[in-house]
N, C-alpha and C. Protein backbone atom coordinates (compact mmCIF):
# COMPACT_ATOMS: atom_id res chain seq x y z
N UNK A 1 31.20 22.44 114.06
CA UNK A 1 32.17 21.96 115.03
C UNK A 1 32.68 20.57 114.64
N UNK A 2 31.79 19.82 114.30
CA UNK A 2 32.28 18.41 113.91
C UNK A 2 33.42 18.65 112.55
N UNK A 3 32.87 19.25 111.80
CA UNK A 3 33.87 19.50 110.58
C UNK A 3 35.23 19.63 111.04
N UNK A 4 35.30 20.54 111.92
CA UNK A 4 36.56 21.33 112.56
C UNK A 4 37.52 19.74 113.08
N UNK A 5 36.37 19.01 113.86
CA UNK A 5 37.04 17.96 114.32
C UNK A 5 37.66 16.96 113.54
N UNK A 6 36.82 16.60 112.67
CA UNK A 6 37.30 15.56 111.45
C UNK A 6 38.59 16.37 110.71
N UNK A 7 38.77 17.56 110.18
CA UNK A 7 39.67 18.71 109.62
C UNK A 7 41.26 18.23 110.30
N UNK A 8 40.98 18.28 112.00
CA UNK A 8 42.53 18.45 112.70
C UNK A 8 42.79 16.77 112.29
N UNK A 9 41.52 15.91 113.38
CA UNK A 9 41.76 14.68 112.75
C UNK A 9 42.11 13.76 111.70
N UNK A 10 41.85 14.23 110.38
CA UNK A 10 42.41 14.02 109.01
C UNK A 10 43.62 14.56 108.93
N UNK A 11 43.61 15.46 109.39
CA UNK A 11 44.88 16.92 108.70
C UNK A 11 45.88 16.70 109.96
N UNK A 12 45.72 17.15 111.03
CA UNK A 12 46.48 16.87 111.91
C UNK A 12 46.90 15.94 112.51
N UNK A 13 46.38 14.74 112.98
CA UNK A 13 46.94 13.19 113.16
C UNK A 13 47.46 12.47 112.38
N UNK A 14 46.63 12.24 111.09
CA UNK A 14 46.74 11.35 110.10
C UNK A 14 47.45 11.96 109.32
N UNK A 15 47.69 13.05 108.90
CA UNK A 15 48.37 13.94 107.77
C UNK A 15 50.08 14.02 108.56
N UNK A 16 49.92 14.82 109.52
CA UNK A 16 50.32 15.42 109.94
C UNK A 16 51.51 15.10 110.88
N UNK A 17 50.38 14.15 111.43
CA UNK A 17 51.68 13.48 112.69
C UNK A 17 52.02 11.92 112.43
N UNK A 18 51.71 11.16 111.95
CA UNK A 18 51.52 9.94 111.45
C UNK A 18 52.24 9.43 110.44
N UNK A 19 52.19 10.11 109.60
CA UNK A 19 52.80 10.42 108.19
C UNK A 19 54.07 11.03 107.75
N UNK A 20 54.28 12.03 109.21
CA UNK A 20 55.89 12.61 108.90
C UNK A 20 56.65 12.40 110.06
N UNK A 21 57.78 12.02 109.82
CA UNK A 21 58.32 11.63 110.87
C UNK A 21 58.88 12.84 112.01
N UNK A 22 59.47 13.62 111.90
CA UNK A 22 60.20 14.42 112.46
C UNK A 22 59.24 15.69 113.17
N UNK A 23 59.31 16.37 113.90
CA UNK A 23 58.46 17.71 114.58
C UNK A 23 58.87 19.00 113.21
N UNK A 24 60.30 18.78 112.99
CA UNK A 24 60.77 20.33 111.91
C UNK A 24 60.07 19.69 110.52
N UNK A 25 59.75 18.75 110.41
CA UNK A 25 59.67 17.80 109.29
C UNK A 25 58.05 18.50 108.90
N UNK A 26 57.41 18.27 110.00
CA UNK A 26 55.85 18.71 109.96
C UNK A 26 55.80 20.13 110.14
N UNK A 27 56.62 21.00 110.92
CA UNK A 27 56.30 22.32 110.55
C UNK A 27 56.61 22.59 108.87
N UNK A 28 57.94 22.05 108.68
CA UNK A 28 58.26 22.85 107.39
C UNK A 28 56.97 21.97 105.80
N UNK A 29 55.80 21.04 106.18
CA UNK A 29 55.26 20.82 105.58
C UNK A 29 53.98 21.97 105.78
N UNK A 30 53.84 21.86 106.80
CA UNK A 30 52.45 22.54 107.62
C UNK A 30 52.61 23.65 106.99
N UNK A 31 53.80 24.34 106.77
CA UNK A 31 54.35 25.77 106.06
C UNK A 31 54.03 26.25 104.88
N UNK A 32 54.69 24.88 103.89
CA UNK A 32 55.10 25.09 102.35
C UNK A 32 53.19 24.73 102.34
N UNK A 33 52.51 24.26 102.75
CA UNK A 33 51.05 23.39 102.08
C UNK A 33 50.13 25.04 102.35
N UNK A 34 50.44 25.86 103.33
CA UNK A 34 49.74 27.04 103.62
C UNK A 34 50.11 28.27 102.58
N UNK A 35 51.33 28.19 102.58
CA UNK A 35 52.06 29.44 101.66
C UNK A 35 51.21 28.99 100.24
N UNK A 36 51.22 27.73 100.04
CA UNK A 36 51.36 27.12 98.26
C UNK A 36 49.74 27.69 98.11
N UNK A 37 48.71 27.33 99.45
CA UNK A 37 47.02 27.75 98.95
C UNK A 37 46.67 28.76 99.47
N UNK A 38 47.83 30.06 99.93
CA UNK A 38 47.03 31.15 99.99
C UNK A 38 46.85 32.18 98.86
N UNK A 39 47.61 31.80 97.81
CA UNK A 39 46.65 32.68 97.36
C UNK A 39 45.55 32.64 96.79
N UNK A 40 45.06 30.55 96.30
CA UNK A 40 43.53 30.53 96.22
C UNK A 40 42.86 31.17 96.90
N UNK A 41 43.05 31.39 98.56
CA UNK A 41 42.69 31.76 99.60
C UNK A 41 42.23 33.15 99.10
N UNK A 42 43.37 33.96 99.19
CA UNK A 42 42.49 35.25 98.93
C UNK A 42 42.20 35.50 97.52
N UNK A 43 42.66 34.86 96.21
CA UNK A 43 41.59 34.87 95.27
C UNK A 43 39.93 35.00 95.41
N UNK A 44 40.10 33.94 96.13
CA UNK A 44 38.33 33.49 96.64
C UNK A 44 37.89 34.66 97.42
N UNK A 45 38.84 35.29 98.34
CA UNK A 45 37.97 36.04 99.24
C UNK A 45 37.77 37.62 97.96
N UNK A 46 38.60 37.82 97.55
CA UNK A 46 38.73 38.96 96.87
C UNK A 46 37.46 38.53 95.66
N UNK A 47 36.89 37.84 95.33
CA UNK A 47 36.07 37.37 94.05
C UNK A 47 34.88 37.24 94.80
N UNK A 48 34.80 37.20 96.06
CA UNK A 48 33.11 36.79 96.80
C UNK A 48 33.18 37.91 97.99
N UNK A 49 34.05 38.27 98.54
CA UNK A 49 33.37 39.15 99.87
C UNK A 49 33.50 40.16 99.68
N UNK A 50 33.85 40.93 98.71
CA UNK A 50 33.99 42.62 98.59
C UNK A 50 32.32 42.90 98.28
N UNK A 51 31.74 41.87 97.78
CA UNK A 51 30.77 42.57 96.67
C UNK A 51 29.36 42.18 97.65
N UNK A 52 27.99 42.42 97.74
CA UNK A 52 27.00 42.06 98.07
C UNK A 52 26.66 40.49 97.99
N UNK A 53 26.00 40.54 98.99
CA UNK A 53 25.63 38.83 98.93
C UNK A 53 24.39 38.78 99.54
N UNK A 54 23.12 39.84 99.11
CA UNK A 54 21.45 40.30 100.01
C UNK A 54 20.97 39.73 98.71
N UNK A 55 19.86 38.68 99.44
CA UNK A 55 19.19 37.88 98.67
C UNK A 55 18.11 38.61 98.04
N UNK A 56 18.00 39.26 96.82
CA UNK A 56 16.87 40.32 96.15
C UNK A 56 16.02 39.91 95.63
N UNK A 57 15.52 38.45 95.73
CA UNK A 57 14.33 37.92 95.69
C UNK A 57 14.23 37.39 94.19
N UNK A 58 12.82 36.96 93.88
CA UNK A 58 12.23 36.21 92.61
C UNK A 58 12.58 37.71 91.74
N UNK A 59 12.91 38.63 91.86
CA UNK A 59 12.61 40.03 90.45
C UNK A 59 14.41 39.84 90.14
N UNK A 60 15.00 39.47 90.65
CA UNK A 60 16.55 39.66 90.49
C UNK A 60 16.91 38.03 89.48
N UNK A 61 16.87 38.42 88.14
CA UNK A 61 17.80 37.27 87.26
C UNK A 61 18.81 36.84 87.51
N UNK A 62 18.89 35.51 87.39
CA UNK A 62 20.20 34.69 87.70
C UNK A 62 21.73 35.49 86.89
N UNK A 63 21.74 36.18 85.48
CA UNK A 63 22.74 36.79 85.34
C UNK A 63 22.48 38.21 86.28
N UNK A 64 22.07 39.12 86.55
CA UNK A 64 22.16 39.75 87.76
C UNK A 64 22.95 39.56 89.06
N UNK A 65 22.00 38.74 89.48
CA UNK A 65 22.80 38.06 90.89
C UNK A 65 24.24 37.36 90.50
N UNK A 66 24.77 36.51 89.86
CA UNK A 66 25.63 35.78 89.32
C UNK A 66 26.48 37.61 89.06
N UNK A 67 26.45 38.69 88.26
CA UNK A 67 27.06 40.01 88.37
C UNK A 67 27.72 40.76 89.76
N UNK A 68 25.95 40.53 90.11
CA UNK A 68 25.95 41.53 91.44
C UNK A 68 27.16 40.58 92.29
N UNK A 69 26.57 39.62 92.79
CA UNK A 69 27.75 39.40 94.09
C UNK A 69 28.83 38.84 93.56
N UNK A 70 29.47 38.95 92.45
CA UNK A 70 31.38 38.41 92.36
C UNK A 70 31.58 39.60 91.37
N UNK A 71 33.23 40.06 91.65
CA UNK A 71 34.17 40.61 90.69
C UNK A 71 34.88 39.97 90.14
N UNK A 72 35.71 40.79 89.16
CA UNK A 72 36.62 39.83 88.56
C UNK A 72 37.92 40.83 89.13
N UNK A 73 39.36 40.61 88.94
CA UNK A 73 40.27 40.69 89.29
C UNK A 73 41.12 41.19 87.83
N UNK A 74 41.67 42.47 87.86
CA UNK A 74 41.91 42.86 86.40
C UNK A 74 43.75 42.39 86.51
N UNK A 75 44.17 41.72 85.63
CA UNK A 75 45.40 41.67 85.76
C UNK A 75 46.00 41.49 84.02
N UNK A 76 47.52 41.35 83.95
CA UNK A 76 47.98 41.20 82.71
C UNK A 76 47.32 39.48 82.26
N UNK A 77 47.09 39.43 80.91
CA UNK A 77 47.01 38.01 80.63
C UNK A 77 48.47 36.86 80.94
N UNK A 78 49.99 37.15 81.35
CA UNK A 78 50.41 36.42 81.60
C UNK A 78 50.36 35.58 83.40
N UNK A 79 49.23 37.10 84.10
CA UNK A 79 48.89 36.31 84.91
C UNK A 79 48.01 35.30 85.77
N UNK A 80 47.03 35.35 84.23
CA UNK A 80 45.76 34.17 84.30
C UNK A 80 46.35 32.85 84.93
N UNK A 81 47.15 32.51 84.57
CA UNK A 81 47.38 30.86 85.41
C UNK A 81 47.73 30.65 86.49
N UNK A 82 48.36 31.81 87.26
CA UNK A 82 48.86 32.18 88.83
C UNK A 82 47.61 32.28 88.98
N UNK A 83 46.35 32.99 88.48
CA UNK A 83 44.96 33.18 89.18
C UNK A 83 44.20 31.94 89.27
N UNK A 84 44.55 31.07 88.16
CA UNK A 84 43.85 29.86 87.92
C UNK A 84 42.50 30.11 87.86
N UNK A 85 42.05 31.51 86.38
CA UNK A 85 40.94 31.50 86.09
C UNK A 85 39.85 32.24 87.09
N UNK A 86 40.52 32.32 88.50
CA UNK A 86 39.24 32.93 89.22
C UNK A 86 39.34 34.27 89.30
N UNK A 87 39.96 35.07 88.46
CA UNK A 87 40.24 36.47 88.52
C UNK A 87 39.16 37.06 87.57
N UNK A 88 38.19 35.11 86.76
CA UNK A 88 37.57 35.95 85.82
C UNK A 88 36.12 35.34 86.48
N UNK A 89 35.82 36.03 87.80
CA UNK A 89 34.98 35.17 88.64
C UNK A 89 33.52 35.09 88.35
N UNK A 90 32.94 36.62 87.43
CA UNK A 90 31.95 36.89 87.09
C UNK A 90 31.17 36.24 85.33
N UNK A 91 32.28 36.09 85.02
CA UNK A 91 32.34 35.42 83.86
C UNK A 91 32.13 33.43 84.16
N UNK A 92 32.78 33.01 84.98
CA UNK A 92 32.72 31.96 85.57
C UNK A 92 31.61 31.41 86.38
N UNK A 93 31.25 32.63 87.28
CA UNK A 93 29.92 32.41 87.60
C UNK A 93 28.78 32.29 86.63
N UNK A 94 28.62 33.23 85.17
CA UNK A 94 27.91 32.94 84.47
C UNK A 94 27.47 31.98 83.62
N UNK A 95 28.82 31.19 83.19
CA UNK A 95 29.38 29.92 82.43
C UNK A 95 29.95 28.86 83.12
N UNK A 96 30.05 28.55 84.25
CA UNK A 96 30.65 27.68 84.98
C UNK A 96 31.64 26.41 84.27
N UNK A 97 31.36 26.23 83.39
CA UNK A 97 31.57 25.09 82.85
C UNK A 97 32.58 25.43 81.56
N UNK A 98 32.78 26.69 80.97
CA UNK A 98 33.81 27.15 79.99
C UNK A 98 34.96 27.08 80.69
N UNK A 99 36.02 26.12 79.46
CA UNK A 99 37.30 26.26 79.77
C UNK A 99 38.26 27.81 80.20
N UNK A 100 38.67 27.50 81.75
CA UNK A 100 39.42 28.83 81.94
C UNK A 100 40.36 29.24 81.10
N UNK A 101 40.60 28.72 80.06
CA UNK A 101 41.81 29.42 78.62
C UNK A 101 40.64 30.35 77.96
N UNK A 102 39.26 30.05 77.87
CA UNK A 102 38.34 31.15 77.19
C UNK A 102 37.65 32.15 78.35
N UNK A 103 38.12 32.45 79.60
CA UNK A 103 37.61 32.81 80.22
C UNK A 103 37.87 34.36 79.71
N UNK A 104 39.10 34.69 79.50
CA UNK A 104 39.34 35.92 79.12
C UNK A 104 38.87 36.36 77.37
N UNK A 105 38.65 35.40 76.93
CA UNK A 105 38.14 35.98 75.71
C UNK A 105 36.59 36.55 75.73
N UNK A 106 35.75 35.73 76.71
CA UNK A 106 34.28 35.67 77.04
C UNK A 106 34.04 36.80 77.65
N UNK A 107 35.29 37.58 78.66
CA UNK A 107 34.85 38.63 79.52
C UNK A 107 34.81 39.61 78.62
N UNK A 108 35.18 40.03 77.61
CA UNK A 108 34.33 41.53 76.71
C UNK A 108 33.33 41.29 76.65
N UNK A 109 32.26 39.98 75.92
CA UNK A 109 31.18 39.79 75.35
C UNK A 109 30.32 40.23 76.81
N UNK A 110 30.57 39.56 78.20
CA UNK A 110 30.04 39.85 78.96
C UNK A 110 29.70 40.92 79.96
N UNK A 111 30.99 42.13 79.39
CA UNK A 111 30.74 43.32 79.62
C UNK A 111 30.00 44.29 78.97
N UNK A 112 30.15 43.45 77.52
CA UNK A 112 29.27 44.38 76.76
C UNK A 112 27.56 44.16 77.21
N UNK A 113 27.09 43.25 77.41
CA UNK A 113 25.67 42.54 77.59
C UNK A 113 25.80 43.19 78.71
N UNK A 114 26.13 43.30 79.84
CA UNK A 114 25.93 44.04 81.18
C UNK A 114 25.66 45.71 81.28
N UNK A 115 26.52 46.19 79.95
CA UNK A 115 26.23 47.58 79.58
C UNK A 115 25.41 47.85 78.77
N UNK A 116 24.80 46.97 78.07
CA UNK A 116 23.26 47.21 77.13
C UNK A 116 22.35 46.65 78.11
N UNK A 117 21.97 46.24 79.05
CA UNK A 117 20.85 45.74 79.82
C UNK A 117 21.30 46.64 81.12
N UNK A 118 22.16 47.16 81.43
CA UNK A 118 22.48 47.94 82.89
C UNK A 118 23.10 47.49 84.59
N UNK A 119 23.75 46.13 83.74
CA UNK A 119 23.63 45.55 85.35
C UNK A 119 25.48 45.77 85.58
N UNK A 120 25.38 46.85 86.69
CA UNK A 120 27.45 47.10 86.46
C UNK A 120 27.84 45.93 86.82
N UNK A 121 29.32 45.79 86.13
CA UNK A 121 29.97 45.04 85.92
C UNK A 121 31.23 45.28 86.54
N UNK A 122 31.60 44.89 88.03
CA UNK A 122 32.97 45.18 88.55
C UNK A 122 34.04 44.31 88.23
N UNK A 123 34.96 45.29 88.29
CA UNK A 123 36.39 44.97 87.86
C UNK A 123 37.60 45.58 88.71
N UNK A 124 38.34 45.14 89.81
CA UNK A 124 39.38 45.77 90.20
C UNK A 124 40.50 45.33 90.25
N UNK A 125 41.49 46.02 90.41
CA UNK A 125 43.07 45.70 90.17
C UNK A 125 43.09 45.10 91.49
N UNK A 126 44.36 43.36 91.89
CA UNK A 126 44.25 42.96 93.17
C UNK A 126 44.59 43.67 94.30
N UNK A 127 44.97 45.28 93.98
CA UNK A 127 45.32 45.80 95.53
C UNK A 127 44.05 46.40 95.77
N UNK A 128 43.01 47.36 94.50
CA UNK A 128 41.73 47.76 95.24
C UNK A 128 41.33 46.67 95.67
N UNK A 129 40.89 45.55 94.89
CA UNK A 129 40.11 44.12 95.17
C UNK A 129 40.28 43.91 96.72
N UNK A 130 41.84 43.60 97.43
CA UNK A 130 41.95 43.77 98.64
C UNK A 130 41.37 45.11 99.31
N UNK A 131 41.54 46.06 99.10
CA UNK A 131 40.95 47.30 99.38
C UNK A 131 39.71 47.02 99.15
N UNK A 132 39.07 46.73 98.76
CA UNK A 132 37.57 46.65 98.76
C UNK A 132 36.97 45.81 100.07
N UNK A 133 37.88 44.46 100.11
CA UNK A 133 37.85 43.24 101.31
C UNK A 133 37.73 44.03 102.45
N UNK A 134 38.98 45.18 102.83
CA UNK A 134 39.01 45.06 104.05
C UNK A 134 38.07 46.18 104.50
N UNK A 135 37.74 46.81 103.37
CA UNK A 135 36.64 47.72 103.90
C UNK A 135 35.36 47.29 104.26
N UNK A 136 34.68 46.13 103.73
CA UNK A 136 34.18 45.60 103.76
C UNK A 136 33.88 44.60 105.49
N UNK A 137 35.09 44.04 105.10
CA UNK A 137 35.00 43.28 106.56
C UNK A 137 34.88 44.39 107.88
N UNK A 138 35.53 45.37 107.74
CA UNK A 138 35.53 47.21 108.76
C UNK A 138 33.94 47.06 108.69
N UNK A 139 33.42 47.20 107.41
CA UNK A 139 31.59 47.81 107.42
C UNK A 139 30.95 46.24 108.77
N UNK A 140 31.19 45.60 108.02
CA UNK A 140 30.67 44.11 109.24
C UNK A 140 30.80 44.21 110.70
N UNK A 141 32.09 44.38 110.73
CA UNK A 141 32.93 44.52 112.08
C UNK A 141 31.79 45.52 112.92
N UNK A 142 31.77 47.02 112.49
CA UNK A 142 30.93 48.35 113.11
C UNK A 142 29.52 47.59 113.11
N UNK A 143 29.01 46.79 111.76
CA UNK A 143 27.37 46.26 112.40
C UNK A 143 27.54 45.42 113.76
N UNK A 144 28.34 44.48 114.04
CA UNK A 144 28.80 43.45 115.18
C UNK A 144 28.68 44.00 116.20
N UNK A 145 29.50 45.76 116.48
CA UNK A 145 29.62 46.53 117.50
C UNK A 145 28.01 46.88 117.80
N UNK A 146 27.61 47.50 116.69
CA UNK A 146 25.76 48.41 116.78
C UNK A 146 25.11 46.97 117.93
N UNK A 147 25.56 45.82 117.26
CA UNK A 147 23.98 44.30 118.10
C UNK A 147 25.09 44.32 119.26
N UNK A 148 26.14 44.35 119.51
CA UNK A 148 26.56 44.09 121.05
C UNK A 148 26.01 45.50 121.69
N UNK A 149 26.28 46.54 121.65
CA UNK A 149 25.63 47.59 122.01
C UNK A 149 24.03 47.23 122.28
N UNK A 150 23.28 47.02 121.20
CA UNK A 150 21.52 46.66 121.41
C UNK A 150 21.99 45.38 122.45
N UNK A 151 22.70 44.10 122.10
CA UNK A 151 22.70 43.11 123.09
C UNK A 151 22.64 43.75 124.97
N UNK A 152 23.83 44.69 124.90
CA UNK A 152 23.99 44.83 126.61
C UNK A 152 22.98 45.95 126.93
N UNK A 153 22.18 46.81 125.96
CA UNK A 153 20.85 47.62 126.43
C UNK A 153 19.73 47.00 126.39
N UNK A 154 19.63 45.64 126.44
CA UNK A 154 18.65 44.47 126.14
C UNK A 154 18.63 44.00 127.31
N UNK A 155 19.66 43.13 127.40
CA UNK A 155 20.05 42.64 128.52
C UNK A 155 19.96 43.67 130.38
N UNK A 156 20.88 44.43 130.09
CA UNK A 156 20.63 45.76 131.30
C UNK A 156 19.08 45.96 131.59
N UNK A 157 18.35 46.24 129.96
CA UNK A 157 16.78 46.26 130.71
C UNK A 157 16.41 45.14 131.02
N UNK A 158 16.67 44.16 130.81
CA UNK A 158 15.99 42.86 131.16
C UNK A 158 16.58 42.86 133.08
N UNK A 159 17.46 42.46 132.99
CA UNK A 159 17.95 42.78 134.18
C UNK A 159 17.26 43.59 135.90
N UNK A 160 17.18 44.73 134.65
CA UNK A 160 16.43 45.73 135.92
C UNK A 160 14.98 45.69 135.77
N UNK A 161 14.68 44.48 135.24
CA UNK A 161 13.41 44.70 134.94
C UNK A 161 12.28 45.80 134.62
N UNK A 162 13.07 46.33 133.56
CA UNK A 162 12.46 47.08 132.73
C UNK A 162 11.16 46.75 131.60
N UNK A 163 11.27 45.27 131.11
CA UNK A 163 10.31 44.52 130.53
C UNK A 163 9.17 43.72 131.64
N UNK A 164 7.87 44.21 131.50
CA UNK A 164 7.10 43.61 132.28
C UNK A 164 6.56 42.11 131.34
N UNK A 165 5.78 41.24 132.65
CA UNK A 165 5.29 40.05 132.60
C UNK A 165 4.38 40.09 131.40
């Protein structure tokens, strides 16, 4: 909550209202600054939430896990720099620190090592990638429904005192 507060406060007073003079002045900034970072936006979501993120303990290797929970995003090489590198998210996760101009040369070597040791290696085009998201967020959504369901048959017995002292 505090974040949230400091966020409007930075962004919205000081950024926002302070700084630009006019009301059309600040929408049409508020606009162009949202349009310009969404598609980091769903880069990121498409590279981290389609895929698993269940903590599999001390037996699961850091290249494993670093596999298991990110994809990469399959696209033409002229559109690596619109992705800004995070299309090659699994590769990135492994190397963090390699220049994103070798990111695409590194991703064969690292498919091949994933297919001699067994750990799959996802790859989808950005409309499955989205397709993967929203199915995903659907699977979440139905668990949310199952605990409000247990919440109000919890509650109801509590209520009627169904749970003794």
């Amino acid at each position: 909550m505090s974040g949230q507060v400091f966020f409007w406060y930075w962004y919205g007073y000081r950024t926002l209202y302070l700084s630009i003079p006019t009301w059309s002045s600040r929408i049409i900034f508020l606009l162009i600054s949202h349009i310009v970072t969404a598609p980091l936006h769903v880069q990121l979501t498409l590279s981290h939430f389609a895929m698993s993120s269940a903590d599999l303990g001390i037996h699961e290797s850091f290249a494993q896990k670093m596999v298991r929970t990110t994809m990469d995003v399959d696209c033409p090489p002229w559109l690596d720099f619109v992705h800004g590198g995070l299309n090659f998210q699994v590769v990135h996760h492994l190397f963090p620190r390699l220049p994103r101009h070798n990111l695409r040369r590194a991703q064969p070597y690292v498919k091949e090592f994933c297919r001699d040791v067994g750990i799959p290696y996802v790859i989808f085009s950005f409309t499955q990638g989205n397709k993967e998201v929203i199915s995903r967020l659907g699977e979440v959504a139905e668990q949310l429904r199952v605990l409000e369901e247990c919440r109000k048959v919890a509650a109801k017995d509590l209520i009627e005192g169904r749970y003794g002292h």
